[in-house]
Protein backbone atom coordinates (compact mmCIF):
# COMPACT_ATOMS: atom_id res chain seq x y z
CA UNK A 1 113.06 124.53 80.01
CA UNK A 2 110.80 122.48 82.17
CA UNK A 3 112.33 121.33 85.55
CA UNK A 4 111.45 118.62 88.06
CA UNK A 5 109.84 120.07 91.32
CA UNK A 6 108.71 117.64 93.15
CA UNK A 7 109.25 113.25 92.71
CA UNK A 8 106.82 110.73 94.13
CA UNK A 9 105.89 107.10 93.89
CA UNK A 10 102.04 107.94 93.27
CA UNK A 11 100.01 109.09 90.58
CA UNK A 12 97.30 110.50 92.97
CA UNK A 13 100.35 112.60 94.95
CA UNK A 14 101.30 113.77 91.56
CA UNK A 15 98.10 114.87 90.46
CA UNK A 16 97.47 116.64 93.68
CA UNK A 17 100.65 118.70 93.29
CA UNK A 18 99.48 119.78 89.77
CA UNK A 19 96.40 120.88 91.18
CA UNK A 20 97.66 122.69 93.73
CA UNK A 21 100.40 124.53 91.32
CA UNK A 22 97.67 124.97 88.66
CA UNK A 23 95.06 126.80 91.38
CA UNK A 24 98.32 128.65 91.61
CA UNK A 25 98.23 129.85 88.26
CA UNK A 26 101.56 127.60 87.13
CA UNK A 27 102.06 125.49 84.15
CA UNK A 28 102.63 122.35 85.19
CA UNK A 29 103.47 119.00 83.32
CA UNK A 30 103.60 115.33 85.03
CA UNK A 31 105.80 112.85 83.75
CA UNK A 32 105.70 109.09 84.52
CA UNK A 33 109.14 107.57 85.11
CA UNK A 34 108.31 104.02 84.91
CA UNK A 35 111.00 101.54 83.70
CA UNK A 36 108.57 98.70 84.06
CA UNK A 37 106.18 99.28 81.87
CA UNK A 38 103.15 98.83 84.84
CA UNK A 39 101.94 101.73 85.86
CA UNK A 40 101.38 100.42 89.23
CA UNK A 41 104.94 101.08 89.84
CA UNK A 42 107.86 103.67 88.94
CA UNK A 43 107.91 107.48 89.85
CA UNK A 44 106.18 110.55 88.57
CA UNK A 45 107.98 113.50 88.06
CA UNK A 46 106.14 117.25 88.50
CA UNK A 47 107.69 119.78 86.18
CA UNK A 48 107.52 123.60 85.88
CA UNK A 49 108.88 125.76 83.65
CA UNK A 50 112.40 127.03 84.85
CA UNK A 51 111.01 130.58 85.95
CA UNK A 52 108.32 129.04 88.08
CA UNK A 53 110.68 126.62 89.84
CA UNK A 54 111.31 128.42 93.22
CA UNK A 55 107.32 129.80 93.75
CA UNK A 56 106.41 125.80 93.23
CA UNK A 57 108.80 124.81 95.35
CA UNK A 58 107.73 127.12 97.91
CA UNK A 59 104.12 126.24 97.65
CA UNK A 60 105.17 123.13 98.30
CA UNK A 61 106.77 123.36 101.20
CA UNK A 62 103.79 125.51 102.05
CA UNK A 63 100.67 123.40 101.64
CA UNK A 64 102.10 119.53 101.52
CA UNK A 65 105.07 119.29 103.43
């Protein structure tokens, strides 16, 4: 099951957690939370698979926070 590791309000945040998690060597999966239909505004949503969760989060907290 994939789980939500990280939420922001920016595409180009999003895709620099993926990169980070996929130089990593995780699976990662972003998904676009927008009840607007505009891209310009909404959430994305970083996923990783269940297993992964805690080593993303921990990179995380590592390199971005």
């Amino acid at each position: 099951m994939w789980m939500v590791v990280y939420v922001t309000q920016s595409k180009e945040a999003a895709e620099k957690i993926r990169t980070l998690l996929q130089e990593a060597g995780l699976p990662v999966k972003i998904r676009s939370v927008n009840q607007s239909g505009n891209d310009q505004f909404g959430c994305y949503e970083v996923l990783v698979p269940e297993a992964e969760l805690s080593e993303a989060h921990n990179l995380i907290i590592d390199k971005v926070l």
